[in-house]
Protein backbone atom coordinates (compact mmCIF):
# COMPACT_ATOMS: atom_id res chain seq x y z
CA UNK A 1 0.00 0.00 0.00
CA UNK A 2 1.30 3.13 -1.23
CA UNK A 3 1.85 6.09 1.43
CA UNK A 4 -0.79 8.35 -0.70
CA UNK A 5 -3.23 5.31 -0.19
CA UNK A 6 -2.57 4.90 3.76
CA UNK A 7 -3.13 8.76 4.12
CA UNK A 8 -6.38 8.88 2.30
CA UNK A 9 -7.58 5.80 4.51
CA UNK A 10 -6.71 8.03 7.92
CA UNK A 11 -8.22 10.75 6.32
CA UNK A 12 -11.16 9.28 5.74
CA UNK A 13 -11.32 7.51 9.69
CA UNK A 14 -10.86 10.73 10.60
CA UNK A 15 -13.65 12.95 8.70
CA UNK A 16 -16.09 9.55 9.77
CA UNK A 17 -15.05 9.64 13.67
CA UNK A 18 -15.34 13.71 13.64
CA UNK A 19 -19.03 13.43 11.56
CA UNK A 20 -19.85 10.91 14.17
CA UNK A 21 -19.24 13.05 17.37
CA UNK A 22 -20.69 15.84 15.08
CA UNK A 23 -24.10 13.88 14.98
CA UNK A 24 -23.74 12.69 18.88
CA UNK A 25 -22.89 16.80 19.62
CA UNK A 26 -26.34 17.54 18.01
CA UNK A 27 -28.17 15.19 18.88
CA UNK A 28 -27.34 16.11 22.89
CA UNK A 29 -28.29 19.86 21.53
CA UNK A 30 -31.65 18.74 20.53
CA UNK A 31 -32.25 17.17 23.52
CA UNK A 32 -31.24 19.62 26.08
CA UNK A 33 -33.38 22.07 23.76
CA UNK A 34 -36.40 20.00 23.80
CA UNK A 35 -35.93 20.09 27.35
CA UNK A 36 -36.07 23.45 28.04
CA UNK A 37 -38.88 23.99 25.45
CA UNK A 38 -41.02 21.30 28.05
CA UNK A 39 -39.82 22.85 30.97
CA UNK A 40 -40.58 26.71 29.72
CA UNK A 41 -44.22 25.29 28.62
CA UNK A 42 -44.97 23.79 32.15
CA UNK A 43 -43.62 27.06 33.91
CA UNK A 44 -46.15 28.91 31.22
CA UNK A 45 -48.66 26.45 32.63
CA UNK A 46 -48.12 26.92 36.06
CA UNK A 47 -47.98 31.00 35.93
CA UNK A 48 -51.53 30.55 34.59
CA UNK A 49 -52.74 28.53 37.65
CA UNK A 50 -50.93 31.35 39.47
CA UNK A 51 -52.66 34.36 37.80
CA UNK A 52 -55.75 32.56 38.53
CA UNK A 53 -55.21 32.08 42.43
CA UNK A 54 -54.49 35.55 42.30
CA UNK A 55 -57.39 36.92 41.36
CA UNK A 56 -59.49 34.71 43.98
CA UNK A 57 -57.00 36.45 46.15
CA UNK A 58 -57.68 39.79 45.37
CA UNK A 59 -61.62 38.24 45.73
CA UNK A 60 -61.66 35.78 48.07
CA UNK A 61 -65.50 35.92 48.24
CA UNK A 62 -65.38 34.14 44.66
CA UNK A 63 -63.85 31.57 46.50
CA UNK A 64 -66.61 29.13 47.11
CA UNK A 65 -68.25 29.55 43.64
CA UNK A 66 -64.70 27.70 42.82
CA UNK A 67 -63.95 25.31 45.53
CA UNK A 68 -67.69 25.23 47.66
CA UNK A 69 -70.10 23.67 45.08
CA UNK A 70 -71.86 26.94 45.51
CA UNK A 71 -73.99 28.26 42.18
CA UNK A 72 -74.09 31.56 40.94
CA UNK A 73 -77.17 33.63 41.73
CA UNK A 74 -78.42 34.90 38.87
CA UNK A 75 -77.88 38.63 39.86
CA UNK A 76 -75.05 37.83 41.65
CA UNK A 77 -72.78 41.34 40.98
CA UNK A 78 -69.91 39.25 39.87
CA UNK A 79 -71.59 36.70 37.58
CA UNK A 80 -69.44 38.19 34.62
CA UNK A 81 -66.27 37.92 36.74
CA UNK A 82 -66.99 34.37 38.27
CA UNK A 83 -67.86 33.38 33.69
CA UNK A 84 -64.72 34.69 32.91
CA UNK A 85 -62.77 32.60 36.01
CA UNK A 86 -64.56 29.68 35.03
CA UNK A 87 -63.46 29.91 31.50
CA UNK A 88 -59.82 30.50 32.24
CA UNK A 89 -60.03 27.20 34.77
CA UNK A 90 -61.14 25.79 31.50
CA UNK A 91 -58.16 27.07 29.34
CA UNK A 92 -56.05 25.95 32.43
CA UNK A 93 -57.42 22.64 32.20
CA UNK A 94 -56.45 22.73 28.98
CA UNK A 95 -53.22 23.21 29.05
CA UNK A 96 -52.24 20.32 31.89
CA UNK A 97 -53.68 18.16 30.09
CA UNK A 98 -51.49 18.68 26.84
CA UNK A 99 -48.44 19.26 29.31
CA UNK A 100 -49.24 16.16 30.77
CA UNK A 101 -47.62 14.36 28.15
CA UNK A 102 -43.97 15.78 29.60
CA UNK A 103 -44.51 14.88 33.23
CA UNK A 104 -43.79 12.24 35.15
CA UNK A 105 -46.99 9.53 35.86
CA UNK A 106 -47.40 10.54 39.44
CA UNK A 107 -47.29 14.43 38.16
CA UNK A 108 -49.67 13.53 35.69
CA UNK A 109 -52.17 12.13 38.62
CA UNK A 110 -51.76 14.93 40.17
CA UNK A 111 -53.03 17.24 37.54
CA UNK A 112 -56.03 14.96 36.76
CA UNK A 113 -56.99 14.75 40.53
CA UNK A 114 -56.57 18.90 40.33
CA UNK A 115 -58.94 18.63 37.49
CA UNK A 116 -61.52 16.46 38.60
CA UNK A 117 -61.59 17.89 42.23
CA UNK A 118 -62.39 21.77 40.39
CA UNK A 119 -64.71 20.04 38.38
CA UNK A 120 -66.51 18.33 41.03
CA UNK A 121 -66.49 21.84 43.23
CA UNK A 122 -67.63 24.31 40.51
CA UNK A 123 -70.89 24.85 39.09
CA UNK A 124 -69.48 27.68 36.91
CA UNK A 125 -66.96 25.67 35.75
CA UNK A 126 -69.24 21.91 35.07
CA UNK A 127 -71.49 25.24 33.46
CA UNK A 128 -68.46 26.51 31.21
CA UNK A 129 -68.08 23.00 30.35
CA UNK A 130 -71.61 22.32 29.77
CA UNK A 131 -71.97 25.30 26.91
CA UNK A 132 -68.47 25.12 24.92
CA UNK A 133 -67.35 21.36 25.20
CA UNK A 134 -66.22 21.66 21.84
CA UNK A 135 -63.82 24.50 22.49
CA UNK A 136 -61.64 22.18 23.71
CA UNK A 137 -59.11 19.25 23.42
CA UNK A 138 -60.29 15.48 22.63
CA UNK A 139 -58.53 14.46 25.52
CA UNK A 140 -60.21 17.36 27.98
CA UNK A 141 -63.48 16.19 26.51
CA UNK A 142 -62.95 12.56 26.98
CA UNK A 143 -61.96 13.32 31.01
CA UNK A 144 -65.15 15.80 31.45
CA UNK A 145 -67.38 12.93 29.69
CA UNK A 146 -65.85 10.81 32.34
CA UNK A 147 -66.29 12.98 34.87
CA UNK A 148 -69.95 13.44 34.04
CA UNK A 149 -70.11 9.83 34.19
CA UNK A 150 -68.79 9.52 38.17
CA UNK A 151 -71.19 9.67 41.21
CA UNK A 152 -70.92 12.87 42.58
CA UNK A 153 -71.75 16.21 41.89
CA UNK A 154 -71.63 17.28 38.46
């Protein structure tokens, strides 16, 4: 084998070793950026939950139309407020159950049991629910027909 031949050969180990830890050094890119795209989406999740207990801070006599099983009077003065809480429990909802997918089964539990316990304690949510099903996910829709389905109220 000719010297020209031998360096051609270690040329070309070389160019296929570096192309290989090229493709590993991406591929470990990709990963830790998927990562942090599922962990920015669950914080983004979370701060929604968050700007939601807020409000019921700022109005903590909204509380029980949330967590009491207690309807809305008709003339209630916040019956507008308590519609538009309901529908951004809804829109929470929402979004745990598509981040569900990047969390950990007993995370996952957790977020359904959150779910079906503000289901099961809302009337203006199970009402928000009632009207504009469709708005939403398959899989939301599938949990709230089982929900419906439970003994209980709701």
């Amino acid at each position: 084998m000719h010297w020209t031949d031998r360096a051609e050969a270690l040329a070309a180990v070389v160019a296929s070793t570096a192309a290989v830890v090229g493709l590993a050094a991406v591929i470990v890119q990709l990963r830790h950026l998927a990562e942090g795209i599922r962990s920015s989406a669950r914080r983004a999740t979370y701060d929604i939950g968050v700007q939601i207990k807020l409000v019921l801070v700022e109005h903590p006599h909204l509380r029980p139309f949330f967590f009491g099983d207690v309807p809305v009077p008709p003339d209630h003065p916040d019956t507008s407020r308590i519609a538009s809480l309901a529908e951004l429990y809804c829109i929470y909802f929402q979004e745990l159950v598509e981040q569900s997918h990047n969390l950990s089964p007993g995370n996952r539990a957790a977020w359904r049991t959150l779910v079906r316990s503000m289901y099961r304690s809302s009337p203006a949510i199970r009402g928000q629910l009632d009207l504009r099903l469709s708005w939403y996910s398959e899989e939301l829709q599938e949990i709230v027909r089982t929900l419906r389905g439970e003994p209980g109220p709701g």
